[in-house]
N, C-alpha and C. Protein backbone atom coordinates (compact mmCIF):
# COMPACT_ATOMS: atom_id res chain seq x y z
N UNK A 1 -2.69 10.46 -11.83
CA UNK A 1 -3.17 9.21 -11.27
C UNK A 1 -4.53 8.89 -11.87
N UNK A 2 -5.03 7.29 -12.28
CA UNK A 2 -6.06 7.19 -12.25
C UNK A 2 -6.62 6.26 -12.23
N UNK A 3 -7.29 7.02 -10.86
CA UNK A 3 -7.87 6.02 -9.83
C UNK A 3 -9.38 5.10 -10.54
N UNK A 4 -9.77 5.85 -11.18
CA UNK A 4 -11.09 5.64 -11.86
C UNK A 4 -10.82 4.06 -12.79
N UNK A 5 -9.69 4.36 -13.29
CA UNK A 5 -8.99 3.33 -14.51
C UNK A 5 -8.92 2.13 -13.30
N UNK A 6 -7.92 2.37 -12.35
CA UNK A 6 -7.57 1.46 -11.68
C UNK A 6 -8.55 0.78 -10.31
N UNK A 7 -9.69 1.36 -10.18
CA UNK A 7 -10.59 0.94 -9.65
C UNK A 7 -11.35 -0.23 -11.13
N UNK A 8 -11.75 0.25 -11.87
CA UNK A 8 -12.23 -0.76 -13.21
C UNK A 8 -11.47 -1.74 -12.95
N UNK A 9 -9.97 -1.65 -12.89
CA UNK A 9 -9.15 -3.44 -13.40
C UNK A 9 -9.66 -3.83 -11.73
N UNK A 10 -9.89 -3.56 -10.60
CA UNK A 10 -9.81 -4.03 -9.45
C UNK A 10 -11.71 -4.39 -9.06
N UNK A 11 -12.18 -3.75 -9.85
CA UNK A 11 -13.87 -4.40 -10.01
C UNK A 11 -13.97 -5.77 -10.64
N UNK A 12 -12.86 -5.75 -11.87
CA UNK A 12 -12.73 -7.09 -12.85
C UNK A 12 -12.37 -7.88 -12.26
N UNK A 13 -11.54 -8.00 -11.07
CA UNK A 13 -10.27 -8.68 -10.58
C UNK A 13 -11.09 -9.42 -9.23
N UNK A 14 -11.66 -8.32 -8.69
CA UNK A 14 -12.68 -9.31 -7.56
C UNK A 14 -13.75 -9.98 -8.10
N UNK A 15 -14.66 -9.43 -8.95
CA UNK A 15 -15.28 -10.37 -10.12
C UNK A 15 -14.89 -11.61 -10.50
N UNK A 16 -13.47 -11.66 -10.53
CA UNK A 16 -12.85 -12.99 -11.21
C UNK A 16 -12.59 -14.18 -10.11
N UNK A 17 -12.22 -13.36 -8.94
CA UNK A 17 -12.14 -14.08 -7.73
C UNK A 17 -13.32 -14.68 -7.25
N UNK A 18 -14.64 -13.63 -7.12
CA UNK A 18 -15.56 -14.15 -6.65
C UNK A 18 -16.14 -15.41 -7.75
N UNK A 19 -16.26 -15.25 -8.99
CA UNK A 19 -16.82 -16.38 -9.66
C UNK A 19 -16.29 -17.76 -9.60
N UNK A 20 -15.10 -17.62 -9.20
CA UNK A 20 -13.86 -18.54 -8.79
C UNK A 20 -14.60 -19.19 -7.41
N UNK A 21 -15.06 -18.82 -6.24
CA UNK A 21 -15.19 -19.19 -5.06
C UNK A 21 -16.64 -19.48 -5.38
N UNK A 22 -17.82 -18.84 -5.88
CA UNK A 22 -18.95 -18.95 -6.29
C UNK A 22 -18.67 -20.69 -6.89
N UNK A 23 -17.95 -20.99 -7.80
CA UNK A 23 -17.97 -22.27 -8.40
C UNK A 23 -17.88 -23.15 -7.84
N UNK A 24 -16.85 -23.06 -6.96
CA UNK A 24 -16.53 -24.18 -5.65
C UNK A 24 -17.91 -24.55 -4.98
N UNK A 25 -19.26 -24.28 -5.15
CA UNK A 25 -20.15 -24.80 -4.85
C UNK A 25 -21.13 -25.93 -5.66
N UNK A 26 -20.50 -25.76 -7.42
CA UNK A 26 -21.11 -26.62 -8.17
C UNK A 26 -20.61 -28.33 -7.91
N UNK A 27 -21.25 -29.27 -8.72
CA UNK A 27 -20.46 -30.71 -8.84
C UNK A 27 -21.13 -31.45 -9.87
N UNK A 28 -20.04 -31.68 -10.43
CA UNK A 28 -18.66 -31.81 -10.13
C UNK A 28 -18.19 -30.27 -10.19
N UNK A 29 -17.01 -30.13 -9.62
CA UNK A 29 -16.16 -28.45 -9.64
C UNK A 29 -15.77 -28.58 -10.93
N UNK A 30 -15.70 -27.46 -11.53
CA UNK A 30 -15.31 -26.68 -13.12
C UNK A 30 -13.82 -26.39 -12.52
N UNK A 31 -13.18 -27.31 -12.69
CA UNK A 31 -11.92 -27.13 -12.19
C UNK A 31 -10.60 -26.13 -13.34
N UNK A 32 -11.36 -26.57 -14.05
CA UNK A 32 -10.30 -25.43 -15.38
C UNK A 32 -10.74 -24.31 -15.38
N UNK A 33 -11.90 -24.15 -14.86
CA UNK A 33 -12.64 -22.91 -14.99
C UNK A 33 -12.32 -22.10 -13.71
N UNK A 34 -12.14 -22.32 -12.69
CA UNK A 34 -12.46 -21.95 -11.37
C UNK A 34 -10.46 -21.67 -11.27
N UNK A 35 -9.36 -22.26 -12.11
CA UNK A 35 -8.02 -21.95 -12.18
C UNK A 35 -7.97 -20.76 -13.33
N UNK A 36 -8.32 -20.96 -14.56
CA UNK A 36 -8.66 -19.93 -15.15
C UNK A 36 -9.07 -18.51 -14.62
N UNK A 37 -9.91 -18.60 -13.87
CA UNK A 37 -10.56 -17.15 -13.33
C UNK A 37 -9.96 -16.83 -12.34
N UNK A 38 -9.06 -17.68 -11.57
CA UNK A 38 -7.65 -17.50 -10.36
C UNK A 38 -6.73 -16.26 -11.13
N UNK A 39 -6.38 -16.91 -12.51
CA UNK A 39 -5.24 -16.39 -13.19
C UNK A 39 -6.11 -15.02 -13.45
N UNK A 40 -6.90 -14.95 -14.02
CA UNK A 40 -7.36 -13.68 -14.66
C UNK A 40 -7.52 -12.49 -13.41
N UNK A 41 -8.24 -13.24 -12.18
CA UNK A 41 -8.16 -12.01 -11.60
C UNK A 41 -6.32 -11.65 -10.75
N UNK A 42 -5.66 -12.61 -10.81
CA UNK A 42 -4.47 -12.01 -10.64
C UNK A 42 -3.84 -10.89 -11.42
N UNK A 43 -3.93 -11.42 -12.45
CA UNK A 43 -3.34 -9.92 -14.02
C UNK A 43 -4.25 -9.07 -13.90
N UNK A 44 -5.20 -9.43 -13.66
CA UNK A 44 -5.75 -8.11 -13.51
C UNK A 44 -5.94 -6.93 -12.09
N UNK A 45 -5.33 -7.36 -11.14
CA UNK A 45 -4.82 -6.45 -9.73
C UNK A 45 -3.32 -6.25 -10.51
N UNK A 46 -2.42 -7.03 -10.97
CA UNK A 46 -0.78 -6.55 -11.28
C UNK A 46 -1.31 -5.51 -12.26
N UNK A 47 -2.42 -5.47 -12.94
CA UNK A 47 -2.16 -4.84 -14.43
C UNK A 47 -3.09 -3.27 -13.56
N UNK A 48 -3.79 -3.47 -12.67
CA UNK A 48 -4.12 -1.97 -11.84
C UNK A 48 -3.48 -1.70 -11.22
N UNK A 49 -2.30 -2.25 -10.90
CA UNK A 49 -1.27 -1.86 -10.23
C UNK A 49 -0.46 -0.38 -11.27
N UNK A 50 0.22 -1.52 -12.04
CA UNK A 50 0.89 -0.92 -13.29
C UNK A 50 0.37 0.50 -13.84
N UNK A 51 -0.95 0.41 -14.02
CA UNK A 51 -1.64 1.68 -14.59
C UNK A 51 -1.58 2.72 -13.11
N UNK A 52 -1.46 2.12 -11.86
CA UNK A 52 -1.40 3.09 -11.27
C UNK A 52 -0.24 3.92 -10.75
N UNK A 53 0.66 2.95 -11.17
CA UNK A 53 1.86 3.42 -11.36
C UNK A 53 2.33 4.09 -12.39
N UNK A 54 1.07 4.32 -13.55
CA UNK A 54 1.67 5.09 -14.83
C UNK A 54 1.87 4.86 -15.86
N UNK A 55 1.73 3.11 -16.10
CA UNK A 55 1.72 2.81 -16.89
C UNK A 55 0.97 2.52 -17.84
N UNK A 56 0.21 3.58 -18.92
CA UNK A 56 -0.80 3.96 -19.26
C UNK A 56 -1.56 2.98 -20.33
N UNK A 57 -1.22 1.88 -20.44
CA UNK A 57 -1.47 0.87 -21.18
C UNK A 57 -1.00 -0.62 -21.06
N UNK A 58 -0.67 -1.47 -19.75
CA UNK A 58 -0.28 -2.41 -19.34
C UNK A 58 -0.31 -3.56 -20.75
N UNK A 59 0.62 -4.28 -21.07
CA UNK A 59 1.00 -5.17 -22.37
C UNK A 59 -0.42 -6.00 -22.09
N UNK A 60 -0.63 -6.43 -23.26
CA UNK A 60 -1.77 -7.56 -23.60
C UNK A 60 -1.48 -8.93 -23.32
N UNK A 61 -0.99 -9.30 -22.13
CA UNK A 61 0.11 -10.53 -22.35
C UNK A 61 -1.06 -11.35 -20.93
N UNK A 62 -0.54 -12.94 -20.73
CA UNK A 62 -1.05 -13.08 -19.73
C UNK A 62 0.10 -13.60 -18.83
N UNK A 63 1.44 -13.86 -19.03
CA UNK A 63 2.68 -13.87 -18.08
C UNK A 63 2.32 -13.44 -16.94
N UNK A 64 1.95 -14.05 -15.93
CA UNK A 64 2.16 -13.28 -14.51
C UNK A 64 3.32 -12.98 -14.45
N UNK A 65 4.33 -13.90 -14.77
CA UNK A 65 6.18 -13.65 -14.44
C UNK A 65 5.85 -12.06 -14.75
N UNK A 66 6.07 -11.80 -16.27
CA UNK A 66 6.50 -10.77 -17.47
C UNK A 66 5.63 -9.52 -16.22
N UNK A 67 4.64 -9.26 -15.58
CA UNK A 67 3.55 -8.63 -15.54
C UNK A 67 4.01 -8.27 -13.91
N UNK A 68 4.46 -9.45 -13.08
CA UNK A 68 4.98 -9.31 -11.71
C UNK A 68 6.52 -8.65 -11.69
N UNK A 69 7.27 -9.41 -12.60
CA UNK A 69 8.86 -8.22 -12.75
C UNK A 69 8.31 -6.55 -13.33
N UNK A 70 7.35 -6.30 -14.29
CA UNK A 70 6.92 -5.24 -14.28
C UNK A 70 6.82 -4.52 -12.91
N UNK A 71 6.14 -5.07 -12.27
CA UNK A 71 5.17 -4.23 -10.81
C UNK A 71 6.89 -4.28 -9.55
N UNK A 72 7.65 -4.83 -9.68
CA UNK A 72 8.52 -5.10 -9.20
C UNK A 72 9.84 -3.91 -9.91
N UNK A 73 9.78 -3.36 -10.90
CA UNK A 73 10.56 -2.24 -11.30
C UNK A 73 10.06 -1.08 -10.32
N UNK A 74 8.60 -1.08 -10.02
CA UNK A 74 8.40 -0.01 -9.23
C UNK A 74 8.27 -0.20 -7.49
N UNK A 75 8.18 -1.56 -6.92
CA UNK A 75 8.80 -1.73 -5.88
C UNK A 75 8.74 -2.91 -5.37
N UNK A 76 10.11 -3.14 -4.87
CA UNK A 76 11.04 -4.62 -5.09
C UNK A 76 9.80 -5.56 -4.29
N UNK A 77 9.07 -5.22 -3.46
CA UNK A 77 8.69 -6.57 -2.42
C UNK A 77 7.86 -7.41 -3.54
N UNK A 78 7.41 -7.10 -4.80
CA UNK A 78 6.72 -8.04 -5.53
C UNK A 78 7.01 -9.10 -6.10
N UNK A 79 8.60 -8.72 -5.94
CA UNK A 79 9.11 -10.24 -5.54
C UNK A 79 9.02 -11.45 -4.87
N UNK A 80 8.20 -10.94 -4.10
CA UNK A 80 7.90 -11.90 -2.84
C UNK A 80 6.45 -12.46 -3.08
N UNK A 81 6.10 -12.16 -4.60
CA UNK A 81 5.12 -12.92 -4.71
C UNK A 81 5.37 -13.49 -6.37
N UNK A 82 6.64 -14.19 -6.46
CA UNK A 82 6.55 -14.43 -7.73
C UNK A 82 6.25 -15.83 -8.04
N UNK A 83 6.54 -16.55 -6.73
CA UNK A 83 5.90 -17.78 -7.13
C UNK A 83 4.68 -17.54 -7.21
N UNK A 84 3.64 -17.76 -6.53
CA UNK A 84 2.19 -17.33 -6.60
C UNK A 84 2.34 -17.41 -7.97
N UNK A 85 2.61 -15.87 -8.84
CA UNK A 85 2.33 -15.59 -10.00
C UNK A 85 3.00 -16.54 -10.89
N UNK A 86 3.72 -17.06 -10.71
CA UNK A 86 4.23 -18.59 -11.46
C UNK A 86 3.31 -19.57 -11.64
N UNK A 87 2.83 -19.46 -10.42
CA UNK A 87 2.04 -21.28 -10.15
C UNK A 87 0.81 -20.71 -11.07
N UNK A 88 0.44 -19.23 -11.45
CA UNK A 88 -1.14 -19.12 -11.74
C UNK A 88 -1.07 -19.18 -13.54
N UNK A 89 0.41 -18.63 -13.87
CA UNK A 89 0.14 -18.49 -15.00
C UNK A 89 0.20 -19.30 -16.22
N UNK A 90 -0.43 -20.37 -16.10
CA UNK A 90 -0.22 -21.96 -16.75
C UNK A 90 -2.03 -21.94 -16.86
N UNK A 91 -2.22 -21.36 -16.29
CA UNK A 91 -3.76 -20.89 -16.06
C UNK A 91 -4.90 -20.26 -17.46
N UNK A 92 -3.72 -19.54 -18.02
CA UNK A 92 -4.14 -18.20 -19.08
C UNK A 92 -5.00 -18.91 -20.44
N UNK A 93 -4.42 -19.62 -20.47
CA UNK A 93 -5.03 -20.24 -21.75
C UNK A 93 -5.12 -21.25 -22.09
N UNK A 94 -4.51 -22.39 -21.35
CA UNK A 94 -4.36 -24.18 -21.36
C UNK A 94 -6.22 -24.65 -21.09
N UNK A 95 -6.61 -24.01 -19.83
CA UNK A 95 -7.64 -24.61 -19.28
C UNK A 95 -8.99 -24.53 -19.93
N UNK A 96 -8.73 -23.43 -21.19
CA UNK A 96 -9.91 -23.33 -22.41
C UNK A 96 -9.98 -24.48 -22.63
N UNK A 97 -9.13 -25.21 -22.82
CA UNK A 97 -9.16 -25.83 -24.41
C UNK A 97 -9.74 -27.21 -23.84
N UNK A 98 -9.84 -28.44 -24.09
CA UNK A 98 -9.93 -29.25 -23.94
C UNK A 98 -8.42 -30.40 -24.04
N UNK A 99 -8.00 -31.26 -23.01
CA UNK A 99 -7.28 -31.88 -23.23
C UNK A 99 -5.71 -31.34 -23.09
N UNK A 100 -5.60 -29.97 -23.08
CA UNK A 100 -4.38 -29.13 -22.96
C UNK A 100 -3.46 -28.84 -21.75
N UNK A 101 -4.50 -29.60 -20.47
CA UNK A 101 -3.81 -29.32 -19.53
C UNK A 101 -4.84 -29.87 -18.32
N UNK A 102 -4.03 -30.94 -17.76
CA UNK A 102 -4.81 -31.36 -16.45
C UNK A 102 -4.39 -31.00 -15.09
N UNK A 103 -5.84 -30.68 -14.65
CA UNK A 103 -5.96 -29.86 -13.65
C UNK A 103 -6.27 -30.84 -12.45
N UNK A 104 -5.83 -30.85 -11.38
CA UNK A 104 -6.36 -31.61 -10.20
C UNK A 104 -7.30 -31.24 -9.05
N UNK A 105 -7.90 -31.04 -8.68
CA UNK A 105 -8.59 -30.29 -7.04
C UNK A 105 -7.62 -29.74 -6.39
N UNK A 106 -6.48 -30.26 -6.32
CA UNK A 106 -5.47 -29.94 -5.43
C UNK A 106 -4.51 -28.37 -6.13
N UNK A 107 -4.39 -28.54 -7.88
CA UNK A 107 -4.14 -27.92 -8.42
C UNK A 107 -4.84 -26.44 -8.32
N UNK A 108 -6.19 -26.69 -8.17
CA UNK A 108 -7.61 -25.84 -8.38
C UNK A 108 -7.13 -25.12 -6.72
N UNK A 109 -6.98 -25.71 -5.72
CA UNK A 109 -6.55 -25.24 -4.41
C UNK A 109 -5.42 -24.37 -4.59
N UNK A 110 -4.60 -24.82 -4.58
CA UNK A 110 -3.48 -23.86 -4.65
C UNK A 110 -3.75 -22.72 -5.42
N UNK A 111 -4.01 -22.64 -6.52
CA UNK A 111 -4.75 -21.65 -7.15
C UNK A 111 -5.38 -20.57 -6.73
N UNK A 112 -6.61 -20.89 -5.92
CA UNK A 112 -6.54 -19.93 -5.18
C UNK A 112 -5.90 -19.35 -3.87
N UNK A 113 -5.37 -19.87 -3.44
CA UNK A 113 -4.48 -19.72 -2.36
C UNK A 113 -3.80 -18.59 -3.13
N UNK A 114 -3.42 -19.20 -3.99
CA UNK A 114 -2.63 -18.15 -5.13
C UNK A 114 -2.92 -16.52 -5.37
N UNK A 115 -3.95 -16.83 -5.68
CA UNK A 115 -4.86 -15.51 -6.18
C UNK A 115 -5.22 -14.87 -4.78
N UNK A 116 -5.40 -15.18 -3.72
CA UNK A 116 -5.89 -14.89 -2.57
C UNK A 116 -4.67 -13.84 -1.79
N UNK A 117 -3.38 -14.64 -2.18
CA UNK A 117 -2.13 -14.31 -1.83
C UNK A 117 -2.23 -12.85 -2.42
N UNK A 118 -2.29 -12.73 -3.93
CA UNK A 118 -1.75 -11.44 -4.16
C UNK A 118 -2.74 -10.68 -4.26
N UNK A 119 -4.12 -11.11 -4.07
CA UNK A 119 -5.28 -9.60 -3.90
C UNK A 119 -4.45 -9.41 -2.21
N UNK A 120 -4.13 -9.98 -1.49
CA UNK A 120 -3.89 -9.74 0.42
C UNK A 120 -2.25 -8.79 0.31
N UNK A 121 -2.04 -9.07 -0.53
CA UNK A 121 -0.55 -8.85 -0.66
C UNK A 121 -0.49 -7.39 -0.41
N UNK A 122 0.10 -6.91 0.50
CA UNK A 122 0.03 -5.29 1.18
C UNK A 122 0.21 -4.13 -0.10
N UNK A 123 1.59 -4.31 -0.90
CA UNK A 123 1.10 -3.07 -2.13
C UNK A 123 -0.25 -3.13 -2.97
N UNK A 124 -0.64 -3.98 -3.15
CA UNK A 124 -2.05 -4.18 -3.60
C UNK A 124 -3.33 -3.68 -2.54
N UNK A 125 -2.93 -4.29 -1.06
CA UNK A 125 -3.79 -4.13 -0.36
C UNK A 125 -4.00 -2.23 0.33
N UNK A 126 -2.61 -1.77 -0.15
CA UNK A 126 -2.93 -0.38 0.40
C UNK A 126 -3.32 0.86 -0.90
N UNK A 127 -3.39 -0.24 -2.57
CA UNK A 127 -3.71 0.59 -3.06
C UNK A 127 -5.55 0.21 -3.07
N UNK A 128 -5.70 -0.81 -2.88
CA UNK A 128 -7.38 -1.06 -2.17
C UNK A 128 -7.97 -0.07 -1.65
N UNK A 129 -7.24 0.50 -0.53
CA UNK A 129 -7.70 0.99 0.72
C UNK A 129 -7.42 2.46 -0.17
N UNK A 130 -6.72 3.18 -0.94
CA UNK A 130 -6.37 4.30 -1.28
C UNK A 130 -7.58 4.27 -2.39
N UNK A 131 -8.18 3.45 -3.17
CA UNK A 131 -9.55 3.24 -4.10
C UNK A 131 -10.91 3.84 -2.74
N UNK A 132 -10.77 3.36 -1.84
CA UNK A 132 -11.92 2.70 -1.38
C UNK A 132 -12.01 4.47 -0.50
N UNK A 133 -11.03 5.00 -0.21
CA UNK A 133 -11.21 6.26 0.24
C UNK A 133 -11.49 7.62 -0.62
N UNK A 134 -11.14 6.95 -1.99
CA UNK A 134 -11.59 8.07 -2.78
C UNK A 134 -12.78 8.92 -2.95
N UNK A 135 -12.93 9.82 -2.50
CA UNK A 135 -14.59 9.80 -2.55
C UNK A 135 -15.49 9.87 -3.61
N UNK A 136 -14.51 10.27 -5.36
CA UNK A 136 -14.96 9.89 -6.37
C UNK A 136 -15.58 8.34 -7.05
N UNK A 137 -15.23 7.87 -5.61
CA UNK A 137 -14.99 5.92 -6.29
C UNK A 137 -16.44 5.51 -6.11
N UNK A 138 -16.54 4.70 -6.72
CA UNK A 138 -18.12 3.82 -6.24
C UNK A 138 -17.58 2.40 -6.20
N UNK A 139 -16.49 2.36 -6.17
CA UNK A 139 -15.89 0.56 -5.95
C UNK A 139 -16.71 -0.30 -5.07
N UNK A 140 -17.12 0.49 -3.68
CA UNK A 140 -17.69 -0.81 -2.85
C UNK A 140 -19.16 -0.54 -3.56
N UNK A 141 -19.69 0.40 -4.35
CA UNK A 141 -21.19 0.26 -4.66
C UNK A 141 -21.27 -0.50 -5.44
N UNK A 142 -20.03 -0.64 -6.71
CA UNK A 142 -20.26 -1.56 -7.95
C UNK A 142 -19.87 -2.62 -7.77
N UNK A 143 -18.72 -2.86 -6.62
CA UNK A 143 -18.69 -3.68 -6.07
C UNK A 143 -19.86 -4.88 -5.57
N UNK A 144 -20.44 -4.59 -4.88
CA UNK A 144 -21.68 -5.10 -3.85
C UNK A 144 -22.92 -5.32 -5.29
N UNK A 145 -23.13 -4.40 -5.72
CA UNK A 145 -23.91 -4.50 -6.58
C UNK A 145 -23.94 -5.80 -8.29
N UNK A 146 -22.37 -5.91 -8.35
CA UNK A 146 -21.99 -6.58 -9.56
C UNK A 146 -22.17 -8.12 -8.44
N UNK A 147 -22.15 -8.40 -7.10
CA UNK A 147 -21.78 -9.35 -7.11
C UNK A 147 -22.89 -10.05 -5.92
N UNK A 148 -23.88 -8.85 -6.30
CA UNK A 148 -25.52 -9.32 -6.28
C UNK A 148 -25.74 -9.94 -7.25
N UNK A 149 -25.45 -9.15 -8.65
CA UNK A 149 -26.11 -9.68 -9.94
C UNK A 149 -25.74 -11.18 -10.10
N UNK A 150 -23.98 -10.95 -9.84
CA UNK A 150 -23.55 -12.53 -10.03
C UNK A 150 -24.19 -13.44 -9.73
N UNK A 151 -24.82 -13.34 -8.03
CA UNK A 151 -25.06 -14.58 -7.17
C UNK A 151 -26.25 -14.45 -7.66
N UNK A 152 -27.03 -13.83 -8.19
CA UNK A 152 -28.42 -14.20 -8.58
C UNK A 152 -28.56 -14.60 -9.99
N UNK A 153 -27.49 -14.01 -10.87
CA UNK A 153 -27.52 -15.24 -12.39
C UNK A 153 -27.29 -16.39 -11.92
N UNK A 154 -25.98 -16.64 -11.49
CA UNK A 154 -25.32 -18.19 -11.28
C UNK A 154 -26.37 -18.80 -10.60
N UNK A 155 -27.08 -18.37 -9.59
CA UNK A 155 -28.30 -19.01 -8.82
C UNK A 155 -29.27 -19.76 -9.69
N UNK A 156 -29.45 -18.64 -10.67
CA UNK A 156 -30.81 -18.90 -11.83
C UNK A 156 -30.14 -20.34 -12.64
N UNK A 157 -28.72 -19.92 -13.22
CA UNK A 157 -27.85 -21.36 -13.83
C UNK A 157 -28.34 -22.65 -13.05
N UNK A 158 -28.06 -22.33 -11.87
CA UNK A 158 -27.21 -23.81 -10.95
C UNK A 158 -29.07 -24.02 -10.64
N UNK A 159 -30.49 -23.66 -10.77
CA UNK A 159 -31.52 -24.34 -11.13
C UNK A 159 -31.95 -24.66 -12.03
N UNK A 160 -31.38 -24.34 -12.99
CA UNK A 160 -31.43 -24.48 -14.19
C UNK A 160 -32.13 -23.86 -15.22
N UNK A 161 -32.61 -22.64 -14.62
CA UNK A 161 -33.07 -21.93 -15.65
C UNK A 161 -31.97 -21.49 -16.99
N UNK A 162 -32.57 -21.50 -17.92
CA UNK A 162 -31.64 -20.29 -18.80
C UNK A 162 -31.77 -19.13 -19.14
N UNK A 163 -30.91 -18.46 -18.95
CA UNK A 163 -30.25 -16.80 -18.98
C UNK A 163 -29.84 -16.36 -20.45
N UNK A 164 -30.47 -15.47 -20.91
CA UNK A 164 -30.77 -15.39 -22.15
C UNK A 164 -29.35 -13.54 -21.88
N UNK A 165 -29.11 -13.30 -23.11
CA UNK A 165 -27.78 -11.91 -23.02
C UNK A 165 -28.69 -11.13 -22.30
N UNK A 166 -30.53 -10.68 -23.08
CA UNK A 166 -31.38 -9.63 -22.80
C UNK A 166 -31.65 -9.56 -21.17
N UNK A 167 -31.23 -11.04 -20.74
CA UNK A 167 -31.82 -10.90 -18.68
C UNK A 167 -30.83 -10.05 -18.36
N UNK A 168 -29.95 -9.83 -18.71
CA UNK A 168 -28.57 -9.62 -17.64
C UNK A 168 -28.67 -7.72 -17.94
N UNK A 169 -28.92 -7.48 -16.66
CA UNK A 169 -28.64 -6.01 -16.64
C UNK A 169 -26.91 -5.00 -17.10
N UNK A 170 -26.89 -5.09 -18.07
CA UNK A 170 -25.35 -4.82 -18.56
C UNK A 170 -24.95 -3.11 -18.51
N UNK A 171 -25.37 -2.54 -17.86
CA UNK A 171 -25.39 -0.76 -17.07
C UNK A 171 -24.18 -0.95 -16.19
C-alpha cells in the first residue's frame, strides 16, 4: 500500500477544489478556470484511488469515464458516480484555450456539485479517513498549511499586488 503516494494525489485534489471555491469570490468569475480545476481535482481523487488500489502508475489521460470504469473494476458502486465524472470531463482541456468551449455560471455550478459529489462519495471518503489515521501522514498538516499559503497568495493577487515564482514558499 501507499499511503504516502496516495495522500500526495489527495493534497493535489483538495488543492484543486479549494482554488475552485477560492475563485467563486473574484468578478467577474473565471468560469473556465474554476470548471477546469473541478475536473482536475476529480482525476486526481479517482487516480489516488487507483494507486491505492495498486495501480502503480494510473494512465496519463484526463477521461473521467476511462479513469471512473477503472476505479469501478475494483468496486462496482463507482458506478454510481459516472455521470458526475461525465459532466466534468469536457473540463480537461477545452477551457484552456480560448473560444473552445462555452462555459455558463450554471455550467461552472454543476461542476462543482460535481467534484463535491465524488471527493463525498463514501469509497473515496473512507479512503480519506484511512489517510487521515495514518500516523505516518501529515495530510491535515500539509493540508492546512498549503491552503494558508493559497489564501494568502490569491489574497496578495485579488489586491493586486504581484507575486513573483521567488515569493512563493515551494518546500
Amino acid at each position: 500500500m501507499h499511503l504516502d503516494i496516495v495522500t500526495e494525489w489527495y493534497v493535489y485534489a483538495d488543492r484543486d477544489l479549494s482554488v475552485s471555491e477560492y475563485l467563486l469570490t473574484m468578478h467577474p468569475k473565471p468560469l473556465e478556470v474554476i470548471s477546469f480545476h473541478c475536473q482536475q481535482a476529480a482525476e486526481k481523487y479517482l487516480k489516488g484511488f487507483l494507486i491505492y488500489k495498486g495501480v502503480a502508475e494510473p494512465p496519463k489521460i484526463h477521461n473521467l469515464d476511462k479513469l471512473c470504469s477503472m476505479c469501478a473494476d475494483f468496486d462496482d458502486r463507482f458506478k454510481d458516480i459516472i455521470k458526475e465524472c461525465s459532466s466534468l470531463t469536457q473540463y480537461s482541456v477545452q477551457p484552456r484555450y480560448p473560444d473552445e468551449l462555452e462555459i455558463t455560471e450554471n455550467d461552472m455550478t454543476k461542476a462543482l456539485t460535481s467534484v463535491r459529489k465524488i471527493r463525498d462519495f463514501e469509497p473515496l471518503v473512507k479512503l480519506r479517513e484511512l489517510i487521515e489515521q495514518n500516523e505516518d501522514s501529515d495530510f491535515k498538516k500539509v493540508t492546512l498549511s498549503e491552503a494558508e499559503s493559497i489564501d494568502a497568495g490569491l489574497a496578495d493577487i485579488a489586491r493586486g499586488d504581484s507575486v513573483s515564482h521567488d515569493d512563493v514558499n515551494w518546500d
